[in-house]
N, C-alpha and C. Protein backbone atom coordinates (compact mmCIF):
# COMPACT_ATOMS: atom_id res chain seq x y z
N UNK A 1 0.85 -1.17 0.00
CA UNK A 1 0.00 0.00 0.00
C UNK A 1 0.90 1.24 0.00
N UNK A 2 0.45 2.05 -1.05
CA UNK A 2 1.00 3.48 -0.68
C UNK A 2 1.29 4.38 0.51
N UNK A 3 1.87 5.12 0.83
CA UNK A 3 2.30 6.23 1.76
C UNK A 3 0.92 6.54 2.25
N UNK A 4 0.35 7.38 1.06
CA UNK A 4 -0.83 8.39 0.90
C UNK A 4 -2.31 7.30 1.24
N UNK A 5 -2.35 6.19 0.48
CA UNK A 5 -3.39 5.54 1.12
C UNK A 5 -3.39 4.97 2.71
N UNK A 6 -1.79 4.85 2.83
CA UNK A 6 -1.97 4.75 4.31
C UNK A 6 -2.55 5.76 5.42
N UNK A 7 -1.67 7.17 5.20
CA UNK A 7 -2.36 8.09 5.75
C UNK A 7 -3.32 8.14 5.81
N UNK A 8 -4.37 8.24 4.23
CA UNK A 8 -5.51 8.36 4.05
C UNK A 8 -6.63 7.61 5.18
N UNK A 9 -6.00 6.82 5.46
CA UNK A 9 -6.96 5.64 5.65
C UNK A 9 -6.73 5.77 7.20
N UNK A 10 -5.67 5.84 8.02
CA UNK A 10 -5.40 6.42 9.40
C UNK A 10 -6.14 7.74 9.82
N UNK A 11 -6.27 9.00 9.05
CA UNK A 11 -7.09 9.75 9.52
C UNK A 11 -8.22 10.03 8.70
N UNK A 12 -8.92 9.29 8.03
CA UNK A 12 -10.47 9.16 7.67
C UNK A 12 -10.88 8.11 8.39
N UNK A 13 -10.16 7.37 9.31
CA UNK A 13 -11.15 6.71 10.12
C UNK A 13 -11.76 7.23 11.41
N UNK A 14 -11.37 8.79 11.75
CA UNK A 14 -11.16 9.39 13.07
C UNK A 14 -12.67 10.05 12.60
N UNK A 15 -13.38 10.11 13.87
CA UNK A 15 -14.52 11.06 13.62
C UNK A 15 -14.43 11.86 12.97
N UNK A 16 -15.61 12.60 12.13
CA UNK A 16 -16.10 13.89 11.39
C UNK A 16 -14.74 14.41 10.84
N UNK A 17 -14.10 13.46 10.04
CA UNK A 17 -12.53 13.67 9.09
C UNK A 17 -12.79 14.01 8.14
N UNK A 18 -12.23 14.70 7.27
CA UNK A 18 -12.56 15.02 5.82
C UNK A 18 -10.95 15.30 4.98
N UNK A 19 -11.02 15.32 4.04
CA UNK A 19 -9.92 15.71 3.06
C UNK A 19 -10.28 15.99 1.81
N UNK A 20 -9.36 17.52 2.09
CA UNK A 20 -9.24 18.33 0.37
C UNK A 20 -7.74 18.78 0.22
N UNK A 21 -7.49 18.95 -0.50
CA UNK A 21 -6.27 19.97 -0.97
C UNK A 21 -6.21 21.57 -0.27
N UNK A 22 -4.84 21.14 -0.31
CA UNK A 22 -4.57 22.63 0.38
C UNK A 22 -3.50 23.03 0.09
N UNK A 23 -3.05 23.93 -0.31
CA UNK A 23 -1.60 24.36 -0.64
C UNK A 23 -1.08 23.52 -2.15
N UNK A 24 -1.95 22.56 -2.23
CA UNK A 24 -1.74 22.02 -3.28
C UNK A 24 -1.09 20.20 -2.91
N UNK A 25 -1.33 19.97 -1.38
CA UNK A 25 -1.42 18.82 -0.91
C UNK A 25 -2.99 18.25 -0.22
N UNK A 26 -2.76 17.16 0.19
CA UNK A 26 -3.86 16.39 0.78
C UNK A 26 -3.77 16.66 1.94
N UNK A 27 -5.04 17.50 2.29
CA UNK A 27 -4.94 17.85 4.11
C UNK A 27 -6.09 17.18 4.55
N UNK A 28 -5.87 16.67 5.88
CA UNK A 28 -6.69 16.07 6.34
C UNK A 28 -7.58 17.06 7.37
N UNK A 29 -9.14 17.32 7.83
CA UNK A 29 -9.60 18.62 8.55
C UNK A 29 -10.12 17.51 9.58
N UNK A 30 -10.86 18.20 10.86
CA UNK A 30 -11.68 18.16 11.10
C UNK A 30 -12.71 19.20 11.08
N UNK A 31 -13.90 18.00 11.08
CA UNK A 31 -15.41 18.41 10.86
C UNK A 31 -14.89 20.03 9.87
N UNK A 32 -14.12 19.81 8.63
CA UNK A 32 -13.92 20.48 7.67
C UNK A 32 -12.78 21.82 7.79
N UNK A 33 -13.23 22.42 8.72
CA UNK A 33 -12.65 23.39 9.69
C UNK A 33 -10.65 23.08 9.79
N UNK A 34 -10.61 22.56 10.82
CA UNK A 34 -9.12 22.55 11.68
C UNK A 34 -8.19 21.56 10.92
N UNK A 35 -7.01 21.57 10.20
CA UNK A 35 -6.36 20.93 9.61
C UNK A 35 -5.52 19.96 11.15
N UNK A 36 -5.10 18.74 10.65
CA UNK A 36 -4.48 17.80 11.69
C UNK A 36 -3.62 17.36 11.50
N UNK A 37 -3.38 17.14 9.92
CA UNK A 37 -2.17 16.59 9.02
C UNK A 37 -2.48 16.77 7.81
N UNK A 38 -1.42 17.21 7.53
CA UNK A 38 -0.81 17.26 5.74
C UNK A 38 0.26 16.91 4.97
N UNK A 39 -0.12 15.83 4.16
CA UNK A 39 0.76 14.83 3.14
C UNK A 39 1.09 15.33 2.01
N UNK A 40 2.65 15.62 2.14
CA UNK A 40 3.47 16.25 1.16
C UNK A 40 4.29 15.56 0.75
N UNK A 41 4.31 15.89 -0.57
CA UNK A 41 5.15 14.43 -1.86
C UNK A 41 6.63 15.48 -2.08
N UNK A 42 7.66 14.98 -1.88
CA UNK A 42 8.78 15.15 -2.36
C UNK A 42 8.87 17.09 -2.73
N UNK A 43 8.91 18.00 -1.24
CA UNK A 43 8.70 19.14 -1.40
C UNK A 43 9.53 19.86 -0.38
N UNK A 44 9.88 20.84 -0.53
CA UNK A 44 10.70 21.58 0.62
C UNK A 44 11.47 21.02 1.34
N UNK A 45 12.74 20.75 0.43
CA UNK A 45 13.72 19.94 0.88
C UNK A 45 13.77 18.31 1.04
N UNK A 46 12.53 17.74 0.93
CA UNK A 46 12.60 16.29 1.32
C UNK A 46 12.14 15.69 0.26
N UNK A 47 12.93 14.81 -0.17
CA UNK A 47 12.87 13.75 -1.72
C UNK A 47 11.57 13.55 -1.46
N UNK A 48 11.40 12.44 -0.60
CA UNK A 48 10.00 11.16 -0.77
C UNK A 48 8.92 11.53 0.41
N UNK A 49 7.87 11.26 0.73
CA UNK A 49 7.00 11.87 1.30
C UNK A 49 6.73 11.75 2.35
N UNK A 50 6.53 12.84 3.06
CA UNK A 50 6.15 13.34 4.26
C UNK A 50 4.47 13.12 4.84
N UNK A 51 4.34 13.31 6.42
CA UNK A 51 3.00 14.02 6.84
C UNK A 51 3.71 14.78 8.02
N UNK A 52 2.71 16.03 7.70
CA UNK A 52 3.48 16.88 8.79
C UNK A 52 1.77 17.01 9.62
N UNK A 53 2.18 16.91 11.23
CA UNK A 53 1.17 16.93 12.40
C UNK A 53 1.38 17.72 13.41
N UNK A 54 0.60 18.53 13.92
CA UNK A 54 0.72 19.14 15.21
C UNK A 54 1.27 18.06 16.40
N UNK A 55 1.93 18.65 17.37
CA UNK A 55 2.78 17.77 17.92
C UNK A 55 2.08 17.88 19.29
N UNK A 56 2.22 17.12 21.00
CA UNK A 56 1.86 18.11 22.23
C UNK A 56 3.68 18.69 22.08
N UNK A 57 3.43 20.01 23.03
CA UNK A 57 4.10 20.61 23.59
C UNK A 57 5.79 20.02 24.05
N UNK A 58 7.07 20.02 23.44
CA UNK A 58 8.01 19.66 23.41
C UNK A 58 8.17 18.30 22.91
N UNK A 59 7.27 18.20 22.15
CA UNK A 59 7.55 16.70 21.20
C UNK A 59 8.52 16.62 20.60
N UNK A 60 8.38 18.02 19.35
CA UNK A 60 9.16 18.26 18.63
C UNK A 60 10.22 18.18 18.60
N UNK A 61 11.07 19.06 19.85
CA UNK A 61 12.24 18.54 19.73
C UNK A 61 12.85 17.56 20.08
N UNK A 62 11.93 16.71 21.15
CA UNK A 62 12.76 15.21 21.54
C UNK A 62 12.76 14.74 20.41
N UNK A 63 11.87 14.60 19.25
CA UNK A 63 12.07 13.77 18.35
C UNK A 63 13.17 14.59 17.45
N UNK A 64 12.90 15.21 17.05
CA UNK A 64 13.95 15.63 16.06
C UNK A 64 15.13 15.31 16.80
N UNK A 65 15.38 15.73 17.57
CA UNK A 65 16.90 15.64 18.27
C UNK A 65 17.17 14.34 18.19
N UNK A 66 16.43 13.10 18.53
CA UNK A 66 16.79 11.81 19.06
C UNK A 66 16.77 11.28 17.86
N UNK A 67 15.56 11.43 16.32
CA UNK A 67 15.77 10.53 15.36
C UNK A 67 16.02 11.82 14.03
N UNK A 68 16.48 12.61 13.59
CA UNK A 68 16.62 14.14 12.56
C UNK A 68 16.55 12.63 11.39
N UNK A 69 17.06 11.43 11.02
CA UNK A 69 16.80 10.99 10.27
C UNK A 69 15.09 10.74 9.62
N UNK A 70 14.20 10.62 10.29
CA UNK A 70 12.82 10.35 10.74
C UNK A 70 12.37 11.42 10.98
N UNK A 71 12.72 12.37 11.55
CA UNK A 71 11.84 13.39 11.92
C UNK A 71 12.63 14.63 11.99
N UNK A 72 11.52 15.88 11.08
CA UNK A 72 12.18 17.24 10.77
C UNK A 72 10.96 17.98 11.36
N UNK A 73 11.54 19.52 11.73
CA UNK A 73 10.74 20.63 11.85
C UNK A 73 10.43 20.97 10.34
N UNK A 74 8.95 21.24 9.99
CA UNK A 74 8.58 21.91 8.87
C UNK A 74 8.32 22.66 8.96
N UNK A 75 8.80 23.26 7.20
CA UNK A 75 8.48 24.79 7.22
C UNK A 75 6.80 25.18 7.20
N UNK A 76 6.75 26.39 7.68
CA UNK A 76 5.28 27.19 7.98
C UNK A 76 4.60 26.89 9.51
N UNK A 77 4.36 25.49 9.44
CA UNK A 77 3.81 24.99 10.78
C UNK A 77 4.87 24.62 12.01
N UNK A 78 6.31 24.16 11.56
CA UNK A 78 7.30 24.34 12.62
C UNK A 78 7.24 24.95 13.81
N UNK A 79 7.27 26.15 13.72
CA UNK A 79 7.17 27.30 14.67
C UNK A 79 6.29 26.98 15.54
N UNK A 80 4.92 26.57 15.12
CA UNK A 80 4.07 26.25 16.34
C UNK A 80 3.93 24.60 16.54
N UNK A 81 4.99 23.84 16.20
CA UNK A 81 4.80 22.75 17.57
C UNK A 81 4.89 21.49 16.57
N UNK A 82 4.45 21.27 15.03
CA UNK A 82 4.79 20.43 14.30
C UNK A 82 6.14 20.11 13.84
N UNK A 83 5.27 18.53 13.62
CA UNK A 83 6.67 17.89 13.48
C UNK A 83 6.52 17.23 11.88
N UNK A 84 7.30 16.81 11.47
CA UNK A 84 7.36 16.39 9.65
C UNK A 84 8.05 14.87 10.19
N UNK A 85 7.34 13.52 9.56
CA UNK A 85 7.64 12.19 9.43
C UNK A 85 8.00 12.12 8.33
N UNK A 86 9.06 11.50 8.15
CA UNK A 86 9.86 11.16 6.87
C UNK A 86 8.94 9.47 6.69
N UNK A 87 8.15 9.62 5.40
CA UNK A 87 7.25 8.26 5.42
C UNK A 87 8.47 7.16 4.34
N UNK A 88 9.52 7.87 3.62
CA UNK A 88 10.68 6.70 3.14
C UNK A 88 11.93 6.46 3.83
N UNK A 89 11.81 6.20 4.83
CA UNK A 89 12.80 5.99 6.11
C UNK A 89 12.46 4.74 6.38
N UNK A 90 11.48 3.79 6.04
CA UNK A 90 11.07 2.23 6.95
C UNK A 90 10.18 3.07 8.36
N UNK A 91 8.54 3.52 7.73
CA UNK A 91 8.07 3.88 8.69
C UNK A 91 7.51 2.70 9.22
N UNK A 92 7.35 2.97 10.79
CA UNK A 92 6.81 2.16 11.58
C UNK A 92 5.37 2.59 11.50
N UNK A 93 4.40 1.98 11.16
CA UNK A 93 2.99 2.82 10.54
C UNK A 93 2.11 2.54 12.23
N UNK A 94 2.53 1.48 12.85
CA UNK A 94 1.49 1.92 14.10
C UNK A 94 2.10 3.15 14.89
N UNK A 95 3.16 3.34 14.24
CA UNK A 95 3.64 5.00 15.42
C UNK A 95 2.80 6.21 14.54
N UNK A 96 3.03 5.83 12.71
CA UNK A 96 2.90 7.06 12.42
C UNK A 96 0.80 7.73 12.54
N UNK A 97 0.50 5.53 12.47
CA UNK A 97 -1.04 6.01 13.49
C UNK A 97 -1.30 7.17 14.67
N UNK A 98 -0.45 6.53 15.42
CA UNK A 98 -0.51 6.92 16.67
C UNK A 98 -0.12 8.74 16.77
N UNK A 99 0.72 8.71 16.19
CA UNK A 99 1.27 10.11 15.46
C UNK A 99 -0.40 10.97 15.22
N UNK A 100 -0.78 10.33 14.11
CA UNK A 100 -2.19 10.96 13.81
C UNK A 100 -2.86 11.04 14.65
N UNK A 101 -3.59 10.22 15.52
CA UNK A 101 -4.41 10.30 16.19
C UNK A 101 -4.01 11.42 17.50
N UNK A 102 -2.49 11.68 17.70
CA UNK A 102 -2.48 12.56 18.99
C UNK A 102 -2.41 14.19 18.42
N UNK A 103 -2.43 13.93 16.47
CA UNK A 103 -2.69 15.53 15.84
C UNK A 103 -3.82 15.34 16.44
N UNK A 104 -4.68 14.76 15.95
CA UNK A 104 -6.27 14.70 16.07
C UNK A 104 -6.66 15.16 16.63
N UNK A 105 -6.50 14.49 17.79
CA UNK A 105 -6.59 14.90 19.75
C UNK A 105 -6.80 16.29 20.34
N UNK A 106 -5.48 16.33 19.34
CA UNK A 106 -5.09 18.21 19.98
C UNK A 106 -5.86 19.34 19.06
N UNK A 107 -6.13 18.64 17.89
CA UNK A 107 -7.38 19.93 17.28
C UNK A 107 -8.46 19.45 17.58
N UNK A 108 -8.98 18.23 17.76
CA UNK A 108 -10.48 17.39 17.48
C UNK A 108 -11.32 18.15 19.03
N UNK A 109 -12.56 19.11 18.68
CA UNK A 109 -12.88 19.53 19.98
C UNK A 109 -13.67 18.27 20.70
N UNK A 110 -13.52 18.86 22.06
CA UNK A 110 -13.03 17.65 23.62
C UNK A 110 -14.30 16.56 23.00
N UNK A 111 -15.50 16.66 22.99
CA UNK A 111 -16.31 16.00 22.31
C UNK A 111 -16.12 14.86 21.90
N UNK A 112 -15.03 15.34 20.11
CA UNK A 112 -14.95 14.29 19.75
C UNK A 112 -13.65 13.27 19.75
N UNK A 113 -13.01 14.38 20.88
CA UNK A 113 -11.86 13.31 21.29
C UNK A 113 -11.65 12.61 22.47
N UNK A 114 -13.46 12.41 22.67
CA UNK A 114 -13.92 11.68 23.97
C UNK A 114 -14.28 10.57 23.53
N UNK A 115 -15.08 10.53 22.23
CA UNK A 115 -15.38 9.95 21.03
C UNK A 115 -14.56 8.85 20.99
N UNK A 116 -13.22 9.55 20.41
CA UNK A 116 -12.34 8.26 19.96
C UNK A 116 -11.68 7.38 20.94
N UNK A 117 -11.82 8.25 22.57
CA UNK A 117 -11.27 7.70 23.36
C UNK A 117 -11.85 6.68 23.98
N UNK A 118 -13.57 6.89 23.74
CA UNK A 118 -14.38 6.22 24.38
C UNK A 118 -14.17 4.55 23.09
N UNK A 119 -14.44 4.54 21.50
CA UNK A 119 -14.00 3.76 20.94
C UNK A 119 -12.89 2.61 21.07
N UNK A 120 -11.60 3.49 21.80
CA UNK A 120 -10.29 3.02 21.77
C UNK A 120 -10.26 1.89 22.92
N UNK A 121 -11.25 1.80 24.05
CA UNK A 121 -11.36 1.42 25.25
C UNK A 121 -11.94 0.07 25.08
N UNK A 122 -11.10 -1.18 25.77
CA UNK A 122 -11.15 -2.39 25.83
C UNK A 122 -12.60 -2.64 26.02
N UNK A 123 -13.25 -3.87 25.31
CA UNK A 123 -14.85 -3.91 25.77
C UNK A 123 -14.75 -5.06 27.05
């Protein structure tokens, strides 16, 4: 499976998800509104393709610091807290899930990230 269908398919399964183009990539919103991630093909410096996600609060740099092979600050959204996954590195796709779902989290209002939490929970 592709990069892009993977993504695709990691955050269109999250409540009230949607995707259009933006900038001239595939952004993923919620409930249309709040972008969470955006999948960029071989652009601003990086050959093979990216998703760049809002991060929590000092993510960013543990990761960059600990893996810069795997993980870059991107340009535009950098500044506030995202981080850029290098998806032709041998991604580990349940991290870069997990990755998504904690963009999600942090834009998805409390609602519906009670939603997924309530889903995620052992029956």
């Amino acid at each position: 499976m592709d990069p892009l269908t993977r993504v695709r398919k990691a955050c269109l399964r999250l409540p009230e998800t949607g995707e259009r183009l933006s900038h001239g990539a595939p952004t993923f919103f919620v409930r249309a509104k709040t972008s969470f991630a955006k999948y960029v093909e071989g652009s601003h410096n990086e050959a093979g393709p990216t998703i760049w996600c809002p991060a929590p609060p000092g993510v960013q740099g543990e990761v960059v610091d600990a893996e810069p092979h795997r993980f870059f600050v991107p340009p535009y959204v950098g500044p506030s807290g995202w981080i850029g996954v290098r998806l032709d590195v041998d991604p580990d796709w349940a991290e870069v899930t997990a990755i998504i779902r904690d963009a999600y989290r942090m834009k998805a209002p409390k609602k519906l990230s009670a939603q997924l939490d309530r889903a995620e929970r052992p029956a």
